[in-house]
N, C-alpha and C. Protein backbone atom coordinates (compact mmCIF):
# COMPACT_ATOMS: atom_id res chain seq x y z
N UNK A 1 81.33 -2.07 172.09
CA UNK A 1 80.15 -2.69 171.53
C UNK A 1 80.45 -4.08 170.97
N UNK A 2 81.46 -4.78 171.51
CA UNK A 2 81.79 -5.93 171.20
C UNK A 2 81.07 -6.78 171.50
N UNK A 3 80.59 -7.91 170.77
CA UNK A 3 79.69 -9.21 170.78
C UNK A 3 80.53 -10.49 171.99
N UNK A 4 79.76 -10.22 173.23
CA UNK A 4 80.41 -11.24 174.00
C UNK A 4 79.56 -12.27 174.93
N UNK A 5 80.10 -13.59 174.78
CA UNK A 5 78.73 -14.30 175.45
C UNK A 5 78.45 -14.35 175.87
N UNK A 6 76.91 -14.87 176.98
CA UNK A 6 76.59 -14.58 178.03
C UNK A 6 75.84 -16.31 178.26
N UNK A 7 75.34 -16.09 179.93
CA UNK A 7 74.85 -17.53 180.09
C UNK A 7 73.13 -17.76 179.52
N UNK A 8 73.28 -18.86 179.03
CA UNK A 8 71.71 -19.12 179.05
C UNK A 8 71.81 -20.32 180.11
N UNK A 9 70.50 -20.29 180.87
CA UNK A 9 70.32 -21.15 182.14
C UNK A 9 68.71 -22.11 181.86
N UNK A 10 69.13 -23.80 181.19
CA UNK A 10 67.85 -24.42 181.19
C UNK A 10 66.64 -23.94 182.12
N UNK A 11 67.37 -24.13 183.35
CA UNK A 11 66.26 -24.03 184.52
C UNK A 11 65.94 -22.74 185.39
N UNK A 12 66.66 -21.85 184.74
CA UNK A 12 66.05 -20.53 184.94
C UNK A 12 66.52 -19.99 186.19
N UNK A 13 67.42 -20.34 186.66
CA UNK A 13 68.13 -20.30 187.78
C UNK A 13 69.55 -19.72 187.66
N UNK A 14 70.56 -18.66 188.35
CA UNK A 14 71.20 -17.45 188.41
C UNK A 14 72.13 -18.85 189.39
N UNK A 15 73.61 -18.44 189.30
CA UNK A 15 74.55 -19.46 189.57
C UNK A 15 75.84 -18.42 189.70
N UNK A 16 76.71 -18.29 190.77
CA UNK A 16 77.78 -17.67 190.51
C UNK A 16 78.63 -17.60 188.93
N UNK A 17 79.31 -17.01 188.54
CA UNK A 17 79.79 -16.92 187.28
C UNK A 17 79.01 -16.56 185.64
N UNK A 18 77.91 -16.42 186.06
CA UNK A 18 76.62 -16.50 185.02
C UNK A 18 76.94 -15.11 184.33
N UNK A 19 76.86 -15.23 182.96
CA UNK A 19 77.03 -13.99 182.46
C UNK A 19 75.55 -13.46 182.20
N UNK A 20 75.35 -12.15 183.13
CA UNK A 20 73.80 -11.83 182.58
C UNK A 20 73.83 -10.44 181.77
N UNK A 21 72.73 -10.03 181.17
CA UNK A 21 72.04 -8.35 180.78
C UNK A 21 70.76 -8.02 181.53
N UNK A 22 71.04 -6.99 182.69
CA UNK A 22 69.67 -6.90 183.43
C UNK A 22 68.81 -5.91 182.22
N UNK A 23 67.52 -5.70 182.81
CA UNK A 23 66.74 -5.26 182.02
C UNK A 23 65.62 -4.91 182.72
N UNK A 24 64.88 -3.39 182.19
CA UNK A 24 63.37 -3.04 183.18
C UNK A 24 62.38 -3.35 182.52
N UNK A 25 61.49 -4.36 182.13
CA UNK A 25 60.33 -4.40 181.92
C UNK A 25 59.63 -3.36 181.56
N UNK A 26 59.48 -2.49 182.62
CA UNK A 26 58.30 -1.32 182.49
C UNK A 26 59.01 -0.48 181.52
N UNK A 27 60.45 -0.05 181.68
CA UNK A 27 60.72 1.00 180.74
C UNK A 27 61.62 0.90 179.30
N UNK A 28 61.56 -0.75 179.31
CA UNK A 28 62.64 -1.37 177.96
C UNK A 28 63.79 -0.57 178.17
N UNK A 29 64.46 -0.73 179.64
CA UNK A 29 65.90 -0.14 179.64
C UNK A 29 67.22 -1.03 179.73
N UNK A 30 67.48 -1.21 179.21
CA UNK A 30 68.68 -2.09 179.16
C UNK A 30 70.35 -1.31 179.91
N UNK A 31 70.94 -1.78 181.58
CA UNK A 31 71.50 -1.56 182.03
C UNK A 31 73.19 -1.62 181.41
N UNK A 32 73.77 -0.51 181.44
CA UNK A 32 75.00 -0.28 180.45
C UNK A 32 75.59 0.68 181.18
N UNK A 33 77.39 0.12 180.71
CA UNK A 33 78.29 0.83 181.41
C UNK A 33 79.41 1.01 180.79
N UNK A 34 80.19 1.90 180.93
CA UNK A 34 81.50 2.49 180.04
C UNK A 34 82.55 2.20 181.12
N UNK A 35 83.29 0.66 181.33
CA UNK A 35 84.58 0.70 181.85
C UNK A 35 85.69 1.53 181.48
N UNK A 36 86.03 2.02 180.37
CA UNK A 36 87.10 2.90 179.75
C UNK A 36 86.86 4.65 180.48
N UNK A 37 85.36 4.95 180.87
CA UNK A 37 85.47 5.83 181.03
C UNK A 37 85.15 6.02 182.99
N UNK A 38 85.90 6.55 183.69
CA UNK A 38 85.77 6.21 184.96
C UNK A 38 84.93 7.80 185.38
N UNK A 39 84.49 7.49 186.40
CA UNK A 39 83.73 8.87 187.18
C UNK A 39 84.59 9.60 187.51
N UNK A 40 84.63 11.15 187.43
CA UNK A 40 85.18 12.06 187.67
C UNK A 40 86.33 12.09 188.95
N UNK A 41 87.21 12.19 189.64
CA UNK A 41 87.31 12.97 190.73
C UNK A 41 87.57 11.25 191.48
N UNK A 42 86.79 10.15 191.39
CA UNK A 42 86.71 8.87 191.98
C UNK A 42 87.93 7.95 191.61
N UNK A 43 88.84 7.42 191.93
CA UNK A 43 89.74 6.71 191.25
C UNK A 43 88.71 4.99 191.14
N UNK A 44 87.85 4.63 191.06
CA UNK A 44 87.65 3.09 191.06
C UNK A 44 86.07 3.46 191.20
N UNK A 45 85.44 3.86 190.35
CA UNK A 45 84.15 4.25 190.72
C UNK A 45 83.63 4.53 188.48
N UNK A 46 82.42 3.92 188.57
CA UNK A 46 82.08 4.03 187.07
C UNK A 46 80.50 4.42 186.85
N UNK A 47 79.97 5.20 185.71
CA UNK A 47 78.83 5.37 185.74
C UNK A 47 78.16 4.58 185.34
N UNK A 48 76.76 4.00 185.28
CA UNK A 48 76.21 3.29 184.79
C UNK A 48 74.79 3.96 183.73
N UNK A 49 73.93 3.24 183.38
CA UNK A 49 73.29 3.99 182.63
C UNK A 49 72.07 2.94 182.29
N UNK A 50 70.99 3.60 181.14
CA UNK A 50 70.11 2.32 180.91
C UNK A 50 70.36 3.32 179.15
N UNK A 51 69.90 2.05 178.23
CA UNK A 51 69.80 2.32 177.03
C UNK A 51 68.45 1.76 176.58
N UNK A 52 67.68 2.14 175.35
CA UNK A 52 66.50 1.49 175.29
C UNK A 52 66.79 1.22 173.71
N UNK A 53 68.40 0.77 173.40
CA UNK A 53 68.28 0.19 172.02
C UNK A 53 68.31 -1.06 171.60
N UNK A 54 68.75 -1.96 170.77
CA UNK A 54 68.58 -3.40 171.22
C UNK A 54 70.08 -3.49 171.10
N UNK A 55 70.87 -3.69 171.42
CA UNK A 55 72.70 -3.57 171.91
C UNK A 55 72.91 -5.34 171.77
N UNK A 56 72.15 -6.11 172.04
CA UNK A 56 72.57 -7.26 172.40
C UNK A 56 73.50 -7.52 173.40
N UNK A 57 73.87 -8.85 173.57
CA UNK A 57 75.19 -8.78 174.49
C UNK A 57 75.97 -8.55 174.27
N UNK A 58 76.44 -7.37 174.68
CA UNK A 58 78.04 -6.64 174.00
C UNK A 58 79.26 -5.99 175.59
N UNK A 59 80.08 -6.04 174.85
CA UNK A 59 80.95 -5.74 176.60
C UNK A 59 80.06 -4.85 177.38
N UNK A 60 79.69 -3.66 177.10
CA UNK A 60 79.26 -2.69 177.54
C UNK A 60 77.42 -3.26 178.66
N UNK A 61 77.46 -4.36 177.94
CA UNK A 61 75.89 -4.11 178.77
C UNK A 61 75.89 -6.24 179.68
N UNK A 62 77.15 -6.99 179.70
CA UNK A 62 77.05 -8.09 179.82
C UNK A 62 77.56 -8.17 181.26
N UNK A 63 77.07 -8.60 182.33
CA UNK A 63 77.66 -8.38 183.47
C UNK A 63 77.83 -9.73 184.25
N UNK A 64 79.32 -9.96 184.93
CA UNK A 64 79.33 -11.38 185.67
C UNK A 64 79.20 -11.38 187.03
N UNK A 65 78.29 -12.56 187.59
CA UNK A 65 77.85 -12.55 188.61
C UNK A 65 78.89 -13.51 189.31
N UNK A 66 79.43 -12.41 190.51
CA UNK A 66 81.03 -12.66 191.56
C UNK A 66 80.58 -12.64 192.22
N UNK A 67 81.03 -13.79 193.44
CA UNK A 67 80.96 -13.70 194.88
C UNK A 67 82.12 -12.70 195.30
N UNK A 68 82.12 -11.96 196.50
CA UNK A 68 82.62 -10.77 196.63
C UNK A 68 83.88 -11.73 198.23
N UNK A 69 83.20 -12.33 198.67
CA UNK A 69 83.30 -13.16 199.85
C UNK A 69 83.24 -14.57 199.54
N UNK A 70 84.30 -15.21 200.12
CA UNK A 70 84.24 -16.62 200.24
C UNK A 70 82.70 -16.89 200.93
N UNK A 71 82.44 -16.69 202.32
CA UNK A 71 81.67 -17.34 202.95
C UNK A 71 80.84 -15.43 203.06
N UNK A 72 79.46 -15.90 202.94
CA UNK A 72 78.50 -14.49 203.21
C UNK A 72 77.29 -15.17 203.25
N UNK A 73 76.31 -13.94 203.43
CA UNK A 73 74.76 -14.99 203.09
C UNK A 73 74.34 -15.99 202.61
N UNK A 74 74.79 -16.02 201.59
CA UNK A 74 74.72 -17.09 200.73
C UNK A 74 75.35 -18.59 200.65
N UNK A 75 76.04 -18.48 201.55
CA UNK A 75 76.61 -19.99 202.13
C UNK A 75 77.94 -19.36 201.99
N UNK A 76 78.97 -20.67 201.69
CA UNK A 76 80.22 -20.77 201.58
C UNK A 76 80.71 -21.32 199.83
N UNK A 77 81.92 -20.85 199.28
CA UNK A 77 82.02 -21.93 198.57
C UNK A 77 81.91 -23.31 198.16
């Protein structure tokens, strides 16, 4: 539940490296995950979850946006 920063974006626009907190509108769920604790039986596999408390940006709910691929849909580096 550590306090960690995330991006704010003037123009409202999502950029590789961007630290975000997704979130559902309809159900005030805030998307959260326990790296320490891994899925059963899976060696590299984690659960995820939604919370509907206000958590802020904290390790558990702050997620960075990686290109997975040099070159993919999305162009190239």
């Amino acid at each position: 539940m550590k306090k960690v920063p995330w991006t704010f974006s003037v123009d409202g626009g999502l950029k590789w490296g961007d630290k975000i907190m997704l979130a559902n509108k309809k159900t005030n769920g805030i998307l959260v995950f326990n790296i320490g604790q891994r899925t059963e039986s899976l060696s590299e596999q984690y659960a995820v979850t939604t919370t509907t408390q206000d958590i802020g940006p904290c390790g558990r709910a702050v997620f960075t946006l990686e290109r997975v691929e040099d070159m993919d849909i999305f162009g190239g580096k």
